[in-house]
Protein backbone atom coordinates (compact mmCIF):
# COMPACT_ATOMS: atom_id res chain seq x y z
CA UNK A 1 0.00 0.00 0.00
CA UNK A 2 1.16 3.57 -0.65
CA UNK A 3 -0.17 6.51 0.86
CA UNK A 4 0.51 9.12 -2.25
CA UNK A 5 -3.11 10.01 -4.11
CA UNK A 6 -2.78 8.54 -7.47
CA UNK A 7 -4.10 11.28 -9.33
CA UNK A 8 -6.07 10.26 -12.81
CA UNK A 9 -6.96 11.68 -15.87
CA UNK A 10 -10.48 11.73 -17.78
CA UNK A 11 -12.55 8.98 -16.79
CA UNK A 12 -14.95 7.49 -19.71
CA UNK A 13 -18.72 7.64 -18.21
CA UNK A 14 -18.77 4.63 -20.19
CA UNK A 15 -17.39 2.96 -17.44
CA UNK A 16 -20.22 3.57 -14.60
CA UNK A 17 -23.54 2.10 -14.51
CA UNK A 18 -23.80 0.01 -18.03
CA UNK A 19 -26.68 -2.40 -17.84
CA UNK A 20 -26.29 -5.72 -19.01
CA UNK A 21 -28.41 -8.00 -21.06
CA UNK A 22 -28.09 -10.80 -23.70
CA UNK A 23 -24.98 -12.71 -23.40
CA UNK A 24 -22.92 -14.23 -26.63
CA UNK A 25 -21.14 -16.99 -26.65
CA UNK A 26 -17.96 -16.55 -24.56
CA UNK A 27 -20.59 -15.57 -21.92
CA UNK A 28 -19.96 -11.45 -22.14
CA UNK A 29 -22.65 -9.33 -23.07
CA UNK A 30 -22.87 -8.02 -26.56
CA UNK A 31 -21.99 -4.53 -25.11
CA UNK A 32 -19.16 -5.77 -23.61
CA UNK A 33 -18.16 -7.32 -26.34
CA UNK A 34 -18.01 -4.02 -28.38
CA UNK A 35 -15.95 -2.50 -26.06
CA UNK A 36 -13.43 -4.92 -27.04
CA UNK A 37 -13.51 -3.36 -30.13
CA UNK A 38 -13.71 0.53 -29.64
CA UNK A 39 -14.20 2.66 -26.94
CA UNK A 40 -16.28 0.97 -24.48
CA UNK A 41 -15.86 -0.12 -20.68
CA UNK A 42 -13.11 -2.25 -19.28
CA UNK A 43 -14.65 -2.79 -15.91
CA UNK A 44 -17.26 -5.09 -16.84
CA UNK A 45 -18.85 -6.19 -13.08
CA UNK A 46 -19.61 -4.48 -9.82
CA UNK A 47 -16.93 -4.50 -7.85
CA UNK A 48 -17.10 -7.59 -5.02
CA UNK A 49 -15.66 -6.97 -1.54
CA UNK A 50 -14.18 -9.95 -0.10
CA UNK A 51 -12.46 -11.69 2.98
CA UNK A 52 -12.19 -8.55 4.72
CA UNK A 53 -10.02 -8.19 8.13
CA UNK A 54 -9.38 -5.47 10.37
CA UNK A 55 -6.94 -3.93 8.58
CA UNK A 56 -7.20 -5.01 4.89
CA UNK A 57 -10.06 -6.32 2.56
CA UNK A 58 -10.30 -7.74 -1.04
CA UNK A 59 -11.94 -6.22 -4.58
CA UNK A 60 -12.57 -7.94 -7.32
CA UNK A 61 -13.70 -6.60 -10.68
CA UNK A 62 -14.59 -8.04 -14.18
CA UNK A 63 -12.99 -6.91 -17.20
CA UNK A 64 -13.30 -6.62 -20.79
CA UNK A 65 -9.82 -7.15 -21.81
CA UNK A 66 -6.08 -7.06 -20.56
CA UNK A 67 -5.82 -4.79 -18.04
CA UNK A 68 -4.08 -3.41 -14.38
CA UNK A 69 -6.28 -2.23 -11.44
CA UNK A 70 -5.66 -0.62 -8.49
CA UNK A 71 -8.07 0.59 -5.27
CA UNK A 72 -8.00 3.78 -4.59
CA UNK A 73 -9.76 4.45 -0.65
CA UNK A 74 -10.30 7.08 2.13
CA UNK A 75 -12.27 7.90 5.16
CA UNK A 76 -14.21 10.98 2.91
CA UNK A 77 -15.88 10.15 0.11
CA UNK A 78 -13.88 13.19 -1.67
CA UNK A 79 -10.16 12.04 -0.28
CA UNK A 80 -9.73 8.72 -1.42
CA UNK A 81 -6.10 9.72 0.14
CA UNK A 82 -4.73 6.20 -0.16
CA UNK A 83 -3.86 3.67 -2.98
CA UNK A 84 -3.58 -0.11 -3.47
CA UNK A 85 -2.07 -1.96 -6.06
CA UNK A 86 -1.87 -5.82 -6.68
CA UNK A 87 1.46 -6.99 -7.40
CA UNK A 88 3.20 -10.36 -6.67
CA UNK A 89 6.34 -10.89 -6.46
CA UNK A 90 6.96 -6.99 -7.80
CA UNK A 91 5.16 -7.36 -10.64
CA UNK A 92 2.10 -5.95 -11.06
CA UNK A 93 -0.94 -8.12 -11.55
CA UNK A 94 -2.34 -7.97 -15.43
CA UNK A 95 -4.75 -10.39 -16.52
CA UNK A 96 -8.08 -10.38 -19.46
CA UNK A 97 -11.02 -11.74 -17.86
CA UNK A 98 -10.80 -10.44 -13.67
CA UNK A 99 -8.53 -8.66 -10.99
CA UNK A 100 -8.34 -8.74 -7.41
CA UNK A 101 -7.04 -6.32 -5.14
CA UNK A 102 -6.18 -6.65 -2.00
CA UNK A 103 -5.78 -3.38 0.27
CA UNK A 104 -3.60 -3.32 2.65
CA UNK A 105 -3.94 -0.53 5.57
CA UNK A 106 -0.95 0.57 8.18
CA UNK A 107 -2.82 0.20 10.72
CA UNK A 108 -6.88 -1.73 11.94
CA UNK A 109 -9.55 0.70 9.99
CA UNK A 110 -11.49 3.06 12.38
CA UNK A 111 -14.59 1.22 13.56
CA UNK A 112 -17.46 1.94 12.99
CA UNK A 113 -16.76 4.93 9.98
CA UNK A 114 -16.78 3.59 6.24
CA UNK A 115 -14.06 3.44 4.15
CA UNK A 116 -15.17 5.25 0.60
CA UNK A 117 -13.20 3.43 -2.07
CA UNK A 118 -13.36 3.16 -5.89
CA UNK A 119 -11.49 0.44 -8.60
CA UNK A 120 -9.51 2.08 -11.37
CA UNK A 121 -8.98 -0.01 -14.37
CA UNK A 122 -5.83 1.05 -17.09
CA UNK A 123 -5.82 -1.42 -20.25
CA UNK A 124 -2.24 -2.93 -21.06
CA UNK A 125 -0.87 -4.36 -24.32
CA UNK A 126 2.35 -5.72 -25.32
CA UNK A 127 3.82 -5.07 -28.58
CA UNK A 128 7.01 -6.78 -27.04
CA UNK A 129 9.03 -6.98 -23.39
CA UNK A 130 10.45 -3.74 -24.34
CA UNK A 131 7.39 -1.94 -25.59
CA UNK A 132 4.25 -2.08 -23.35
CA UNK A 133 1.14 0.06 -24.20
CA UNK A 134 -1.49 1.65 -22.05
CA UNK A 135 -4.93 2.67 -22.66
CA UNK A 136 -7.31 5.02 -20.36
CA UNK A 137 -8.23 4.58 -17.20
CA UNK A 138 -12.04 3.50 -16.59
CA UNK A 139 -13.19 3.99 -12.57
CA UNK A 140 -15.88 2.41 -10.72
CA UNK A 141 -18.20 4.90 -8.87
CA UNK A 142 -17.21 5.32 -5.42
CA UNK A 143 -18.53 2.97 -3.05
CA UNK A 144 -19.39 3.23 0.68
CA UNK A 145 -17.78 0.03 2.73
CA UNK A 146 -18.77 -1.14 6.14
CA UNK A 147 -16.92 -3.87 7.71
CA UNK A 148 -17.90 -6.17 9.97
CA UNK A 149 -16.30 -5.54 13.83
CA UNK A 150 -15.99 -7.61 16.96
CA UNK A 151 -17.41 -5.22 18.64
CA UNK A 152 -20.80 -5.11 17.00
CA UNK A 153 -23.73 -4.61 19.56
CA UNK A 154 -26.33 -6.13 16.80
CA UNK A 155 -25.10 -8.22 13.63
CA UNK A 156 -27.07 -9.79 10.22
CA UNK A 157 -25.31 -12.16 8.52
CA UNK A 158 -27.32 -13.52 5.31
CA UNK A 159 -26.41 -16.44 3.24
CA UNK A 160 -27.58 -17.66 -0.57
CA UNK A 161 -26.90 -20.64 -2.16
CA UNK A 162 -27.42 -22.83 -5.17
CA UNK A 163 -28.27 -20.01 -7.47
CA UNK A 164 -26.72 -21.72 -10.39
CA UNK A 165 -26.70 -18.81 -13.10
CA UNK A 166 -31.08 -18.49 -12.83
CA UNK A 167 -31.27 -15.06 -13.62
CA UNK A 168 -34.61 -14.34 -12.48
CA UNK A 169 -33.65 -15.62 -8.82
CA UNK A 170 -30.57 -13.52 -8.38
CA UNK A 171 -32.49 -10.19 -9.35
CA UNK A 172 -34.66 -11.68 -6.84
CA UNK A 173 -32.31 -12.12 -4.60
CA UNK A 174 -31.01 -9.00 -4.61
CA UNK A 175 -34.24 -7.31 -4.12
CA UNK A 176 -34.54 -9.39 -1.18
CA UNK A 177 -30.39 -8.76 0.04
CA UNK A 178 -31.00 -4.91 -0.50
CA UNK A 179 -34.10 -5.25 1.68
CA UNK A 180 -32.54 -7.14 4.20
CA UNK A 181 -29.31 -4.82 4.20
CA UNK A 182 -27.10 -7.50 6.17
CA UNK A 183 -23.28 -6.10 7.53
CA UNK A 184 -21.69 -9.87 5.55
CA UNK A 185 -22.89 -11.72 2.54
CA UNK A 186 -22.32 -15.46 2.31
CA UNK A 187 -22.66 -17.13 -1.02
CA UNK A 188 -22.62 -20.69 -0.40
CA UNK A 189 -21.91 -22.56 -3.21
CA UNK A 190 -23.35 -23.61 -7.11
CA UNK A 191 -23.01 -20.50 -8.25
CA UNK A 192 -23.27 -22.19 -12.22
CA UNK A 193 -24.52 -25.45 -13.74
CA UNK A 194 -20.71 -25.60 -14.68
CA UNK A 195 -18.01 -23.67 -16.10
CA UNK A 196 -17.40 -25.28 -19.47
CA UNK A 197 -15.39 -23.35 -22.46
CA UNK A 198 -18.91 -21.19 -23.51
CA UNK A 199 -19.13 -19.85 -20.46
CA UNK A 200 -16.97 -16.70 -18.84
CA UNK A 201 -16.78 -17.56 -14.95
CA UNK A 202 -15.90 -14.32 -14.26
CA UNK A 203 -19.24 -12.68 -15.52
CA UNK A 204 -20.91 -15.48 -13.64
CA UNK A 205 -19.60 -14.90 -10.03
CA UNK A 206 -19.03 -10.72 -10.22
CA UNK A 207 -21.55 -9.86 -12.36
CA UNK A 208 -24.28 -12.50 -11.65
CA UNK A 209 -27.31 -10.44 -12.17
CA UNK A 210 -26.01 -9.04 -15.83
CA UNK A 211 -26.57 -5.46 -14.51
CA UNK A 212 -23.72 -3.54 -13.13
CA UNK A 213 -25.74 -1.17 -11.18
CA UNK A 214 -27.07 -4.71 -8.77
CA UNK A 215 -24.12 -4.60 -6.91
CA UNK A 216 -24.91 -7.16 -3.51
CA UNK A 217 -21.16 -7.18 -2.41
CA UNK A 218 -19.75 -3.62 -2.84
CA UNK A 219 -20.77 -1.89 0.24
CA UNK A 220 -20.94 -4.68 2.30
CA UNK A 221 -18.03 -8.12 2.15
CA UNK A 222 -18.74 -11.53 0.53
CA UNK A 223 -17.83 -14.62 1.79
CA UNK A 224 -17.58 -17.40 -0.90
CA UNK A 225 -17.95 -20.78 0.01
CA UNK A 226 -17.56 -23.42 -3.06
CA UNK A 227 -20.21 -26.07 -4.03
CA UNK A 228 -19.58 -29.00 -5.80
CA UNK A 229 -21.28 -27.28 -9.56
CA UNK A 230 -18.24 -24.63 -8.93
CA UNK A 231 -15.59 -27.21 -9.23
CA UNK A 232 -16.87 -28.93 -12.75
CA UNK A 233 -16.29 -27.56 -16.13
CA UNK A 234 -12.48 -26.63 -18.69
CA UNK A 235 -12.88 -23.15 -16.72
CA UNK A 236 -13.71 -24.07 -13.02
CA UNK A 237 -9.94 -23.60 -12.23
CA UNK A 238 -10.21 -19.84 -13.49
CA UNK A 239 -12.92 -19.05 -10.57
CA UNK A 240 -10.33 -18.40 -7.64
CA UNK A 241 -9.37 -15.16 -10.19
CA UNK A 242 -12.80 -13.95 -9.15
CA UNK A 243 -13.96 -15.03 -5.61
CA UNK A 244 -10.33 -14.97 -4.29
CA UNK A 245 -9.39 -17.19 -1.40
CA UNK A 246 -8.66 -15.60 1.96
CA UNK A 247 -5.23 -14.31 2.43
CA UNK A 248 -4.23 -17.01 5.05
CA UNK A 249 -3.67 -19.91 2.99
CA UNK A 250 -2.95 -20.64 -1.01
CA UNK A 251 -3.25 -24.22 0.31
CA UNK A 252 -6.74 -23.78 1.90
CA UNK A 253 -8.24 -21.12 -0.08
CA UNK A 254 -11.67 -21.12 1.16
CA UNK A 255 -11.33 -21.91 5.15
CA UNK A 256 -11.40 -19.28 7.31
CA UNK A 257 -12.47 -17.95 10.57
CA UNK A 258 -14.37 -14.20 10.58
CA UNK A 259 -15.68 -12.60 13.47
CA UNK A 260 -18.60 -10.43 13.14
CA UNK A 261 -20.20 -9.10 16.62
CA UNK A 262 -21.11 -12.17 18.55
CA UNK A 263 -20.73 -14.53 15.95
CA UNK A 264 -17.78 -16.87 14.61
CA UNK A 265 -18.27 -17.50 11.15
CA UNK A 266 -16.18 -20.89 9.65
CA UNK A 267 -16.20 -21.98 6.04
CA UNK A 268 -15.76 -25.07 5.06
CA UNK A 269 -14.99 -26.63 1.16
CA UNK A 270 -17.04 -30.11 0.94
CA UNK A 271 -15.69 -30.17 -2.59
CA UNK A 272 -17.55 -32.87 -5.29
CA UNK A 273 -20.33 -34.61 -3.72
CA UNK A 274 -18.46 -38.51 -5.52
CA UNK A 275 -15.84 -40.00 -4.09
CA UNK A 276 -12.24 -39.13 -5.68
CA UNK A 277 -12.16 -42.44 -8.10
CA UNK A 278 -15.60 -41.96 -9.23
CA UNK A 279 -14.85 -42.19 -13.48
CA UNK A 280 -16.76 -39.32 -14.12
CA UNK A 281 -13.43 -37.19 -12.93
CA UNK A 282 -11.23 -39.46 -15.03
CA UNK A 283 -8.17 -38.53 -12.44
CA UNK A 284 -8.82 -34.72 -11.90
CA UNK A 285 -10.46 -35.06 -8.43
CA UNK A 286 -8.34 -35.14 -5.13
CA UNK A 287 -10.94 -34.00 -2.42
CA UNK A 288 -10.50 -36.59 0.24
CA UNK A 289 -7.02 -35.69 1.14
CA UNK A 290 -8.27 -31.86 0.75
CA UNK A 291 -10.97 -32.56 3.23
CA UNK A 292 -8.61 -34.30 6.02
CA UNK A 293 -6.27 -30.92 5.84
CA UNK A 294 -9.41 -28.89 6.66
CA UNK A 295 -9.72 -31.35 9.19
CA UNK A 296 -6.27 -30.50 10.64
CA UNK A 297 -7.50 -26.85 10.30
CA UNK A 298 -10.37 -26.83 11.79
CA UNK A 299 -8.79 -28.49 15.44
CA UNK A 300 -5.76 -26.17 15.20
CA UNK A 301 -8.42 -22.97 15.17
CA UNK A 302 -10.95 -24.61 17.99
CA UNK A 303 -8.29 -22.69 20.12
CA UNK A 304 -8.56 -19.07 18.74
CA UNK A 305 -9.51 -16.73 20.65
CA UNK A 306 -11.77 -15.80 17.69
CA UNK A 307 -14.08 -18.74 18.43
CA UNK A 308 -13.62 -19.04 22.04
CA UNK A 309 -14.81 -15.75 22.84
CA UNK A 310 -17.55 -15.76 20.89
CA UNK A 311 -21.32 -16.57 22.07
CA UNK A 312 -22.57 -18.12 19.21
CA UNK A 313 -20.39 -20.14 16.02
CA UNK A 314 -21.61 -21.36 12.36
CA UNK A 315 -19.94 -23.26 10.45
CA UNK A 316 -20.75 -22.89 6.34
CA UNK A 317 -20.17 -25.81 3.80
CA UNK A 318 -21.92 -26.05 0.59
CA UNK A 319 -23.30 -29.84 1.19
CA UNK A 320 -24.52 -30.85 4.06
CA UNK A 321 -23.04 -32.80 6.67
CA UNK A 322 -26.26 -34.14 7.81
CA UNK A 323 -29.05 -36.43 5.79
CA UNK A 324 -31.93 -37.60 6.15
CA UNK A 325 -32.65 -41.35 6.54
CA UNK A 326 -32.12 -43.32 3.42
CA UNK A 327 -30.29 -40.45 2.01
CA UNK A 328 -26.95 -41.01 -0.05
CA UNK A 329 -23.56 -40.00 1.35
CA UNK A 330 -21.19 -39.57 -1.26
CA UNK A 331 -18.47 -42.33 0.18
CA UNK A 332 -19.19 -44.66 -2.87
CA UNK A 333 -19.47 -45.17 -6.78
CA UNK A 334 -23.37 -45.56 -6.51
CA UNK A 335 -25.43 -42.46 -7.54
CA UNK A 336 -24.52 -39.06 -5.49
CA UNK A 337 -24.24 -37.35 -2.32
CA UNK A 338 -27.60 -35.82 -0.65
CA UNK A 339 -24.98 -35.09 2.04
CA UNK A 340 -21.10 -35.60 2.54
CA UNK A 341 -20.02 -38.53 4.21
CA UNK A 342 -16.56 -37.50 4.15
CA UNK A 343 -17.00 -34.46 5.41
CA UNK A 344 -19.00 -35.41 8.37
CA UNK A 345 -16.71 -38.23 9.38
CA UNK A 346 -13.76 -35.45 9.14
CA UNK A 347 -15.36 -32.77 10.54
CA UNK A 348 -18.59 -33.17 12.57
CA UNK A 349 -16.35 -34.27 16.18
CA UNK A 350 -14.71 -31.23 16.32
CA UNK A 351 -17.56 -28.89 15.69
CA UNK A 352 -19.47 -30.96 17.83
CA UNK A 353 -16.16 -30.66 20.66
CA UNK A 354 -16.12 -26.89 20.02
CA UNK A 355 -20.11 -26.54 20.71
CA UNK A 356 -20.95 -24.90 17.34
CA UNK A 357 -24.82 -23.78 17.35
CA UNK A 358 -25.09 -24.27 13.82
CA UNK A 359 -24.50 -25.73 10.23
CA UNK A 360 -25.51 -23.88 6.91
CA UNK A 361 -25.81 -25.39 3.75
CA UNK A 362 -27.09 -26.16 0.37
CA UNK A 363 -27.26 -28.25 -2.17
CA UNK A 364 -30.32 -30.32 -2.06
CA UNK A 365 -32.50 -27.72 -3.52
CA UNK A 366 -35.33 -28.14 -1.06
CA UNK A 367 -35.01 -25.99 2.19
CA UNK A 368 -35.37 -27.76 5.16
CA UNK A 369 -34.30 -27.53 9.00
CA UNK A 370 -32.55 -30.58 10.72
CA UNK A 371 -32.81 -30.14 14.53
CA UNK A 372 -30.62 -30.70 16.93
CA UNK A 373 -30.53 -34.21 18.30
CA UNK A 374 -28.19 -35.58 21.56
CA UNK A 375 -26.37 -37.37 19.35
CA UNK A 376 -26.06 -34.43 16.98
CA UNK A 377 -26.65 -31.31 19.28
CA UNK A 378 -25.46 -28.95 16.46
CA UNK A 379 -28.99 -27.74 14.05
CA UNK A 380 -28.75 -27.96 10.02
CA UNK A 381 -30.25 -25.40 7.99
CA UNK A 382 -30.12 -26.41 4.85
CA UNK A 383 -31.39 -23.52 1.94
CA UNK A 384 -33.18 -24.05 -1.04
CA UNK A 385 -32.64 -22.72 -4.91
CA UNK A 386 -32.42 -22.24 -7.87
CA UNK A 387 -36.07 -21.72 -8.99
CA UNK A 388 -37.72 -18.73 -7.39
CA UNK A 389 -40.55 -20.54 -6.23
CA UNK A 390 -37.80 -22.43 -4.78
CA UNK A 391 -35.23 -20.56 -3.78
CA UNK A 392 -34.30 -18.99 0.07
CA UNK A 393 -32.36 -16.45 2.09
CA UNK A 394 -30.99 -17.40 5.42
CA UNK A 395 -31.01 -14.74 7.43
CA UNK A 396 -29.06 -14.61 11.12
CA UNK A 397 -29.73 -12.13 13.36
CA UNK A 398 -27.89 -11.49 16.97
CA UNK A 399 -27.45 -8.85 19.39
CA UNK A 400 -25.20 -8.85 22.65
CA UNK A 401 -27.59 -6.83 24.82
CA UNK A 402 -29.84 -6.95 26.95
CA UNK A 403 -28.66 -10.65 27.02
CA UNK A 404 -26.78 -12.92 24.00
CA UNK A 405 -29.19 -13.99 21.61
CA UNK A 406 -29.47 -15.42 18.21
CA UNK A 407 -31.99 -16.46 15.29
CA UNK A 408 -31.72 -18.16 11.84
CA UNK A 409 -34.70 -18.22 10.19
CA UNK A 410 -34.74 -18.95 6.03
CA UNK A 411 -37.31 -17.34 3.86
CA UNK A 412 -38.68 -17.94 0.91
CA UNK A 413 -38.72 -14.86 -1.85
CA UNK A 414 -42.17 -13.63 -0.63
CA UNK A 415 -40.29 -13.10 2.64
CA UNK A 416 -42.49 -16.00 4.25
CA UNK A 417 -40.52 -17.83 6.84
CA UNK A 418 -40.28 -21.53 6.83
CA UNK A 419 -37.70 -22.34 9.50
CA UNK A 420 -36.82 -20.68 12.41
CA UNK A 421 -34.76 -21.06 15.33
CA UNK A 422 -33.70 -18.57 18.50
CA UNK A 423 -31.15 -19.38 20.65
CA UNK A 424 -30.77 -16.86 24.37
């Protein structure tokens, strides 16, 4: 991070507030796709706020075609004094379909004030090592940013899933997440059917809704969790560009531990819902090893001080780590998992040693509340998608005072509640 105001010149209007509709074949929108060609916008998403901390936070952005990006961020929305770049290993980070930066402040961010930021967005082109080109600069419209404190008197946390590229459920959706106005989004997991060769995974996770004035994650952080749909297609390895692990671990890119108020949030990656040798991977899967190092994880954090301290602890995984009876768990060849097997045998004693309240999950399509039993004393909510008749929020709600207390409830899209449970 520097703290010298990177002053730019004329920013094309182009860049703020394009809608989107109609997407080609390499999964852009035909707009976009003419700004390849002339004068149009590079940043072609919303930008997503991610894994934030107390002193640093991600962005993410969509764009058009080769390009650097940097964040440029203050405590006024007309100072944006300070300015982050992404670089690795001194080089500055390029790339033609998304960019992430992460910012990086000198000290934990005042609590409680919002950080005004914006993404600037400077095309690149090489005619050769020795002769780089660069094109203007194209800036988001500056953004208001809460994060999420310990400190929190009263916190919402809400948490989608299995929207799998249905278009009229995540303009839905955000309807409902604009409504709801929660301090974290979760997104946990199927995002797509798959990301094959057609399709442009960035567009998919940054610009979901096709519209880049529905922005769900700009003024508020995402937390990505990955589903099993996320993990399939020629492109599925290109999605970490977009929903960028947490800054922890390259090794365990989605695990993490994030307090917000009284609440300790854990993701968890149950990966493919078929066991490793299933054929249908032809060699490409490795998930049982993956999920015993998240197993290692998770006991080496039942410690932190994070988790300890706090009242009430969720953990978030895609499938769910409880069935029903009869139901398939994903340990052999036959058919598929209607909950993971492999992650309940590697996980389920320690959140169970560690008292977590509650699991959230996904993928079954059909919302549904598993309570606790005294075998199991940890609930399951388990959220619904991707048709709008059957999709859900889950919505948790806690406050510190006048005593600790928590709910979960998930709702349908008419806002109707269907489960519901308060813990004091």
């Amino acid at each position: 991070m520097c703290s010298r105001r990177r002053f730019l010149g004329t920013i094309p209007l182009s860049a703020v507030g394009i809608s989107t509709v109609g997407f080609v074949q390499d999964g852009l929108t035909a707009e976009v796709e003419k700004s390849r060609e002339g004068n149009g916008a590079l940043i072609v998403s919303p930008p997503v706020v991610q894994n934030p901390r107390e002193d640093s936070f991600g962005v993410s952005i969509a764009v058009s075609g080769l390009a650097t990006a940097w964040v440029e961020y203050g405590f006024s929305r007309d100072d944006l004094t300070f300015t982050a770049t992404a670089s690795h290993h001194g080089l500055i980070a390029a790339d033609d379909t998304a960019l992430h930066v992460r910012v990086h402040h000198d000290q934990p961010f005042p609590k409680g004030q919002p950080i005004y930021y914006r993404v600037v967005a400077q095309s690149l082109a090489y005619k050769n090592a020795y002769s780089l080109q660069r094109g203007d600069e194209f800036a988001t419209e500056v953004y208001a940013l809460k994060l999420p404190t310990v400190d929190q008197d009263s916190v919402r946390i809400v948490s989608i899933n299995d929207t799998h590229e249905n278009l009229e459920t995540i303009r839905l959706l955000h309807q409902r997440i604009a409504e709801l106005n929660p301090d974290v989004l979760i997104w946990n997991g199927d995002t797509c059917n798959d990301f094959d060769d057609k399709d442009a995974p960035a567009q998919i996770l940054l610009n979901p809704a096709k519209d880049l004035g529905a922005s769900w994650a700009s003024s508020r952080p995402l937390l990505f969790s990955n589903g099993n749909h996320d993990v399939r297609g020629q492109r599925a390895r290109e999605a970490i560009k977009s929903v960028a692990g947490c800054p922890e671990s390259i090794e365990l890119p989605y695990n993490q531990v994030l307090r917000v108020g009284n609440i300790a949030v854990v993701t968890l990656d149950t990966g493919e819902d078929k066991p490793d040798a299933h054929p249908v991977f032809a060699g490409t899967a490795a998930y049982e090893p993956y999920r015993g190092r998240q197993a290692k994880w998770l006991r080496q954090v039942a410690d932190d001080p994070r988790l300890t301290n706090a009242a009430f602890k969720i953990a978030i995984c895609h499938i769910p780590l409880r069935g029903l009876p009869g139901q398939n768990d994903g340990t052999t060849l036959e058919g598929y998992a209607g909950f993971s097997g492999f992650g309940a045998q590697a996980w389920l004693p320690q959140l169970r040693e560690s008292q977590f309240q509650a699991i959230l999950s996904g993928h079954m399509h059909k919302a549904r509340l598993d309570n606790a039993t005294p075998e199991m004393p940890i609930l399951q909510f388990v959220g619904g998608g991707p048709k709008p008749e059957q999709a859900t929020v889950t919505v948790i709600d806690a406050k510190r005072k006048p005593t600790e207390t928590m709910s979960i409830r998930i709702m349908d899209l008419n806002q109707n509640v269907l489960h519901r449970h308060d813990w004091s």
